[in-house]
Protein backbone atom coordinates (compact mmCIF):
# COMPACT_ATOMS: atom_id res chain seq x y z
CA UNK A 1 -8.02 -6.97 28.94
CA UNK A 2 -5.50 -9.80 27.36
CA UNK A 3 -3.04 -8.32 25.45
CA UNK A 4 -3.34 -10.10 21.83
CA UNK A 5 -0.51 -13.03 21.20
CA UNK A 6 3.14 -11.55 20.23
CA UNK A 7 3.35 -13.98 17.55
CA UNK A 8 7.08 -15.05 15.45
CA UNK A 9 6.74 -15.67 11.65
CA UNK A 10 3.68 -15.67 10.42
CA UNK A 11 1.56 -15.06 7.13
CA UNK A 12 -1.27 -12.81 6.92
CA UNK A 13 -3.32 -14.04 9.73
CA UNK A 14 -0.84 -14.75 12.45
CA UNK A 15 1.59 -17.70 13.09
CA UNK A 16 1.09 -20.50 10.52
CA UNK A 17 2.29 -24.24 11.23
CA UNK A 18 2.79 -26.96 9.12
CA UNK A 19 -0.30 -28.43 8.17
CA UNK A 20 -2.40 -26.06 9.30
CA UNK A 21 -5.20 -25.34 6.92
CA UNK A 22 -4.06 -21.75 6.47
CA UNK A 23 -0.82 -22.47 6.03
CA UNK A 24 0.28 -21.41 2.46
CA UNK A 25 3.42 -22.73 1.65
CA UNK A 26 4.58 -19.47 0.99
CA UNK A 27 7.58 -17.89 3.01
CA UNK A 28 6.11 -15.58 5.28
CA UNK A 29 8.53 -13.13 7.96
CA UNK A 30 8.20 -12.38 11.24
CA UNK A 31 6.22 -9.38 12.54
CA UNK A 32 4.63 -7.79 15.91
CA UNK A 33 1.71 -8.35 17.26
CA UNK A 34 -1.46 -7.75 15.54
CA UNK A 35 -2.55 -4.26 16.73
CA UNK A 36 -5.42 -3.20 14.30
CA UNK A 37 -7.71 -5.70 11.93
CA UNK A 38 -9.45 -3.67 9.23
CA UNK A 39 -12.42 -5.03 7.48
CA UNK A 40 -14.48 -4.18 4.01
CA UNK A 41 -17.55 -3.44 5.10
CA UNK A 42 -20.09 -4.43 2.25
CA UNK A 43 -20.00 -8.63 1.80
CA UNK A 44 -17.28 -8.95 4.70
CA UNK A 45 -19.12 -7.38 7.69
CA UNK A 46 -22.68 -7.01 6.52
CA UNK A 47 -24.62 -8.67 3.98
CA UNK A 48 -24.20 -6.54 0.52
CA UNK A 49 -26.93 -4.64 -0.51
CA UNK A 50 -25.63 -2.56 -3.93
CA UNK A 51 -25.46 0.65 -3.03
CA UNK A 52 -27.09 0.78 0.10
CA UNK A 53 -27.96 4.50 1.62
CA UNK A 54 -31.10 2.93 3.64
CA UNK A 55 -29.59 1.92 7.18
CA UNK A 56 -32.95 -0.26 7.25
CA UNK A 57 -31.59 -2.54 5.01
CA UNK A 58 -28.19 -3.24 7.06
CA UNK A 59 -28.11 -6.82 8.02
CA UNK A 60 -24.93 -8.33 9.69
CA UNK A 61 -23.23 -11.36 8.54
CA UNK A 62 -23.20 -14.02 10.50
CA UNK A 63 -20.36 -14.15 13.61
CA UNK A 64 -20.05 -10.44 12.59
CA UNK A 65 -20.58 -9.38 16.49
CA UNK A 66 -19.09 -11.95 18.21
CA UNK A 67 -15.50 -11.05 15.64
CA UNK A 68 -15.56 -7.70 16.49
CA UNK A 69 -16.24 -8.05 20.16
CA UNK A 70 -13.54 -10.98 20.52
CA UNK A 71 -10.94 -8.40 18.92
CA UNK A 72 -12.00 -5.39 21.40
CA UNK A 73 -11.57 -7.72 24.16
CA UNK A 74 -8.05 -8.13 23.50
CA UNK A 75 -7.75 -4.34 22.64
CA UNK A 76 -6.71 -4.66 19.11
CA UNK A 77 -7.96 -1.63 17.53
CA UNK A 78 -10.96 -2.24 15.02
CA UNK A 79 -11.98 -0.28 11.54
CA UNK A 80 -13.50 -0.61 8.58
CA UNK A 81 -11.97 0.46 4.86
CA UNK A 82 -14.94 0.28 1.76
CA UNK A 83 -15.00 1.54 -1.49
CA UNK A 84 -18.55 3.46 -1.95
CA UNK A 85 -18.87 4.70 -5.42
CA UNK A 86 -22.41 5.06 -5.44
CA UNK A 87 -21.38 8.15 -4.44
CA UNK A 88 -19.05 9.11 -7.75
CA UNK A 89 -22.00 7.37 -9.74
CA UNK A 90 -24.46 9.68 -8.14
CA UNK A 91 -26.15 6.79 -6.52
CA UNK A 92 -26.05 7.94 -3.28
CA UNK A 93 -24.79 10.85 -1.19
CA UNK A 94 -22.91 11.08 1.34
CA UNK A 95 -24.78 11.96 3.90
CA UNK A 96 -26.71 8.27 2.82
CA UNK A 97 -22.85 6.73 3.73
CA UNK A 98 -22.83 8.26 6.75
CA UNK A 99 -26.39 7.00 7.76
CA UNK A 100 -25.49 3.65 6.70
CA UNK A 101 -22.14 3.90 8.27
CA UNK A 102 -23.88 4.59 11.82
CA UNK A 103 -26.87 1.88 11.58
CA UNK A 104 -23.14 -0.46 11.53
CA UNK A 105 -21.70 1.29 14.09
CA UNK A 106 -24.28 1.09 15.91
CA UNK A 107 -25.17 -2.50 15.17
CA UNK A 108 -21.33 -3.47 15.41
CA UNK A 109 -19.20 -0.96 16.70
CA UNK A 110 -18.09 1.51 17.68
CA UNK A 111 -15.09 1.11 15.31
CA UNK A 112 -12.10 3.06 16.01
CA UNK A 113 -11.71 4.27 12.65
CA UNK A 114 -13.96 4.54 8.96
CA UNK A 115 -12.25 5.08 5.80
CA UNK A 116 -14.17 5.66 2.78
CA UNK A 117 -13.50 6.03 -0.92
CA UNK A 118 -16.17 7.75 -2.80
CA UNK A 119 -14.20 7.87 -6.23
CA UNK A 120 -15.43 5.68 -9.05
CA UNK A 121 -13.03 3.06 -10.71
CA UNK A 122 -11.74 5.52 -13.37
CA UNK A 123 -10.98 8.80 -11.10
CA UNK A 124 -7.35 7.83 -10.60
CA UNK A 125 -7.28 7.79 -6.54
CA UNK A 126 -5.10 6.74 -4.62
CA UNK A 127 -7.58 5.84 -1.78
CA UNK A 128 -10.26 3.52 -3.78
CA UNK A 129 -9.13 -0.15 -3.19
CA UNK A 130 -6.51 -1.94 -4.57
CA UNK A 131 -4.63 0.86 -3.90
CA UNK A 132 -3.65 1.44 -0.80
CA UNK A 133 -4.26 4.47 0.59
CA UNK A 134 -7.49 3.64 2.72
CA UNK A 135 -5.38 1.05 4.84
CA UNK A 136 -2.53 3.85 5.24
CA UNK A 137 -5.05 6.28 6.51
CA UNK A 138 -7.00 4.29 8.57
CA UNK A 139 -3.28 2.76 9.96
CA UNK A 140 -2.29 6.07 10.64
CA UNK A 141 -5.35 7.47 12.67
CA UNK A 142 -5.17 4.21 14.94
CA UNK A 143 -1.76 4.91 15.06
CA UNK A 144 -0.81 1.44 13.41
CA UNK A 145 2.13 0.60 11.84
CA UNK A 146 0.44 -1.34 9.00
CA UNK A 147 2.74 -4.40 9.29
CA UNK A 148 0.99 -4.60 12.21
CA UNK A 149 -2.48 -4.80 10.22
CA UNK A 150 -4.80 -7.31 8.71
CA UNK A 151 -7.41 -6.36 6.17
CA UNK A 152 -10.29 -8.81 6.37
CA UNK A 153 -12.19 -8.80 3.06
CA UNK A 154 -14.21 -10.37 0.31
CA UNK A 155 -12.55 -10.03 -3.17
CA UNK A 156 -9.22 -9.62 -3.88
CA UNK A 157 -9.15 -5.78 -3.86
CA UNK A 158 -9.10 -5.67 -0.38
CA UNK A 159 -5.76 -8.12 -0.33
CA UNK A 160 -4.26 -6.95 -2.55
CA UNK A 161 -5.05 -3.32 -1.02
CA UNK A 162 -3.57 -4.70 2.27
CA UNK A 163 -0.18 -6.16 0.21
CA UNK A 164 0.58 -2.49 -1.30
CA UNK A 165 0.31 -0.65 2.06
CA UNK A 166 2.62 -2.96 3.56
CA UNK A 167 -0.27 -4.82 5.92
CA UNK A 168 -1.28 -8.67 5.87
CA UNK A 169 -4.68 -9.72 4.10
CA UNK A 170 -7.12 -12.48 5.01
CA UNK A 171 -10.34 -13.31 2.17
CA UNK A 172 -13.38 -14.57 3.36
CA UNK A 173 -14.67 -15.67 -0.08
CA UNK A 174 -18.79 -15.47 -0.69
CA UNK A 175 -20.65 -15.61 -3.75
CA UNK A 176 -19.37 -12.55 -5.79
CA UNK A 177 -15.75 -13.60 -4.79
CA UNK A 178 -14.11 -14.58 -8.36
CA UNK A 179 -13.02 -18.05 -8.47
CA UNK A 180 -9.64 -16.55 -9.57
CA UNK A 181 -9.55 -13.81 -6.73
CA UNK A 182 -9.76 -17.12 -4.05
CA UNK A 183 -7.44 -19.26 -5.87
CA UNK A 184 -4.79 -16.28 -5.58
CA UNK A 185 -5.40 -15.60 -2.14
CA UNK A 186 -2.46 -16.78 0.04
CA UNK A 187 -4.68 -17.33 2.87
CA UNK A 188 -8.69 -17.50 3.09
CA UNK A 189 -11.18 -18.28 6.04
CA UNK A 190 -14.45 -20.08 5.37
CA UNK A 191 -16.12 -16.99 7.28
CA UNK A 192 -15.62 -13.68 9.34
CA UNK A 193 -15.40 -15.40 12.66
CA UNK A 194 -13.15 -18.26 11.60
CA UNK A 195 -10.63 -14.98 10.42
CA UNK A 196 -10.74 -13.69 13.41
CA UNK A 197 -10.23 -16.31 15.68
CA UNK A 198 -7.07 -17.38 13.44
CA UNK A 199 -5.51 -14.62 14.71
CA UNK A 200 -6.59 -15.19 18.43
CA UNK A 201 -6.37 -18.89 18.40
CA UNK A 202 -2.84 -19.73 16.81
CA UNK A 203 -0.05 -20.74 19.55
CA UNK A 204 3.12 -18.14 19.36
CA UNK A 205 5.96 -20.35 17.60
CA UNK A 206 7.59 -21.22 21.03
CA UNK A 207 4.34 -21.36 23.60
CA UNK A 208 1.79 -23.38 24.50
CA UNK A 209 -0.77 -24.82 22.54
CA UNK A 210 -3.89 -22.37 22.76
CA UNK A 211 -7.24 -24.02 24.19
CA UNK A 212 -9.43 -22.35 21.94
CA UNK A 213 -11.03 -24.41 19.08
CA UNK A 214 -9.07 -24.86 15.98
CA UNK A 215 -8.96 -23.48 12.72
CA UNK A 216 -11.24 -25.09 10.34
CA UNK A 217 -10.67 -22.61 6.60
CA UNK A 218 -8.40 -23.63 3.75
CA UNK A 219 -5.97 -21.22 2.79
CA UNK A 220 -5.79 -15.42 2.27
CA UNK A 221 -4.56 -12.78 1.04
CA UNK A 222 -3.99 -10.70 -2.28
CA UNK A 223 -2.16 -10.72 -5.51
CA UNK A 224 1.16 -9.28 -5.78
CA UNK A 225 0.64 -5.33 -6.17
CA UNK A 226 1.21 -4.58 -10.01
CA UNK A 227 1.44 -0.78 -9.49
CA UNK A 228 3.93 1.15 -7.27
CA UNK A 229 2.02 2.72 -3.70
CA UNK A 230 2.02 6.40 -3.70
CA UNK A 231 4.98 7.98 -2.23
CA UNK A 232 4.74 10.60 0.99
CA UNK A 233 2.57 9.58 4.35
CA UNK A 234 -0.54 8.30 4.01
CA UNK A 235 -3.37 10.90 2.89
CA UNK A 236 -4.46 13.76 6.01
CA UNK A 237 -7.73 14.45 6.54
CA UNK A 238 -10.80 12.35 8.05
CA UNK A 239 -12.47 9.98 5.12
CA UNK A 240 -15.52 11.91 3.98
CA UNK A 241 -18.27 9.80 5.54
CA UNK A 242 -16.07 9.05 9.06
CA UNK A 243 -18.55 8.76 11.97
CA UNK A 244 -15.32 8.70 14.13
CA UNK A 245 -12.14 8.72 13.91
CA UNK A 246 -9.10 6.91 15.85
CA UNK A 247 -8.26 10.18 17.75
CA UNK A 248 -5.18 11.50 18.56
CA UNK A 249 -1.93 8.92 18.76
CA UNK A 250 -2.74 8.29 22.70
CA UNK A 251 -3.51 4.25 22.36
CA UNK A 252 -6.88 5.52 23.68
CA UNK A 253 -10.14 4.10 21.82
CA UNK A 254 -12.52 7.51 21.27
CA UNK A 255 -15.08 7.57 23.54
CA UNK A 256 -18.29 8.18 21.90
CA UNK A 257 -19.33 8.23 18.34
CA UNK A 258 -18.63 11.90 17.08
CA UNK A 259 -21.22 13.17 14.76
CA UNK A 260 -19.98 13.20 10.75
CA UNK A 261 -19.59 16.75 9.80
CA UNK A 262 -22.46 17.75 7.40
CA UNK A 263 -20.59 18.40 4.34
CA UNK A 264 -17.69 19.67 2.60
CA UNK A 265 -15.35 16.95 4.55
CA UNK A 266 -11.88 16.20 2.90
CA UNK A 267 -10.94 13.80 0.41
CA UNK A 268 -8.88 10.78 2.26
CA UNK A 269 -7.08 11.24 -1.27
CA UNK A 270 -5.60 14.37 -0.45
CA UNK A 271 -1.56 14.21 0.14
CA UNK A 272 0.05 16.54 2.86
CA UNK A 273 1.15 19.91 0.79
């Protein structure tokens, strides 16, 4: 496989030259290679159905397998982070997650790594995006420095999730995307596979101009964070509906989709004691 681009200063989706339609204006600073792109899954990978625990009704956005097969070719490690409170609400279970959660995987996939929030908005988590804690965890068990990360998403939650853990963000806006949540993104993509390829398709500062096609999105990612991140490592324990996780720190992709246990799983929220 072709290791991804080292790339020199970039924004959140890779090296950024003058004039290019993602460019922001911004100053941006340098950073590795992309290792790990982590995408929301409801309105970012597949089409959002409210509280969805029928895997029948999973549909894939457009470009959604052809992104996530273009960044396993390169062997940049692949996830998803999604806020599910159906679950808090009593909405849906878990066990519906996980079903839903495989009918992706399966569609998509395998991902190296699922991180899931089931807290509503006023349970005080630090997992449930903007915070950050999904992208730690999900950094962590892909063994991911998260400056190393982008978090592909759809509202400005999921940038602004990827600014406080110290990652890059990308929005692909849609129709629930706030007017205000895209005008505040530093960097957007008109859809998933656009994203993607920005971070394929860019030249490094000093090489050759790539002969893929060209970026064609106007400019993604998050507000400042207004809230400090939680202190201490990013929260232990597999995310509650995880088909799989990233395995051990070996650089190895798992090998097979690992059954979700059936219950009782830990919360992602959980620190270390």
């Amino acid at each position: 496989m072709s290791p991804a681009k080292p790339v020199g200063p970039v924004g959140p989706v890779g090296p950024v030259s003058p004039g290019s339609p993602l460019s922001s204006g911004s100053p941006v600073r340098p950073v590795g290679p992309v290792k790990a792109v982590l995408f929301d899954r409801d309105g970012t990978l597949v089409h959002d159905v409210p509280y969805n625990g029928d895997p029948e009704r999973v549909r894939p956005v457009e470009g959604a397998r052809e992104a996530v097969a273009l960044l396993r070719a390169r062997d940049i490690r692949v996830g998803v982070v999604t806020n599910q409170s159906g679950v808090a609400r009593g909405l849906i279970s878990g066990t519906d997650v996980r079903r839903v959660n495989r009918r992706i995987d399966d569609l998509l996939g395998p991902f190296d790594v699922w991180a899931i929030c089931p807290h509503g908005p006023d349970d005080g988590c630090h997992c449930r995006k903007p915070q950050p804690g999904l992208v730690l965890w999900a950094a962590g068990r892909v063994c991911t420095d998260p400056a190393d990360c982008v978090v592909v998403g759809d509202i400005g939650a999921d940038t602004e999730a990827a600014a406080r853990a110290g990652a890059h963000g990308i929005l692909v806006p849609n129709a629930r995307t706030r007017p205000e949540e895209t005008e505040a993104a530093a960097h957007t993509a008109p859809d998933l596979l656009t994203a993607v390829r920005s971070l394929l398709d860019d030249p490094a500062p000093d090489g050759p101009a790539p002969d893929g096609p060209a970026l064609d999105g106007p400019a993604p990612d998050g507000p400042a964070p207004d809230g400090p991140a939680p202190d201490g490592p990013a929260p232990d324990g597999p995310a509650p509906d995880a088909p799989h996780d990233g395995g051990a720190c070996s650089g190895q992709r798992p090998a097979t989709t690992a059954p979700a246990p059936s219950g009782g799983a830990p919360d992602p929220c959980r620190r270390p004691s």
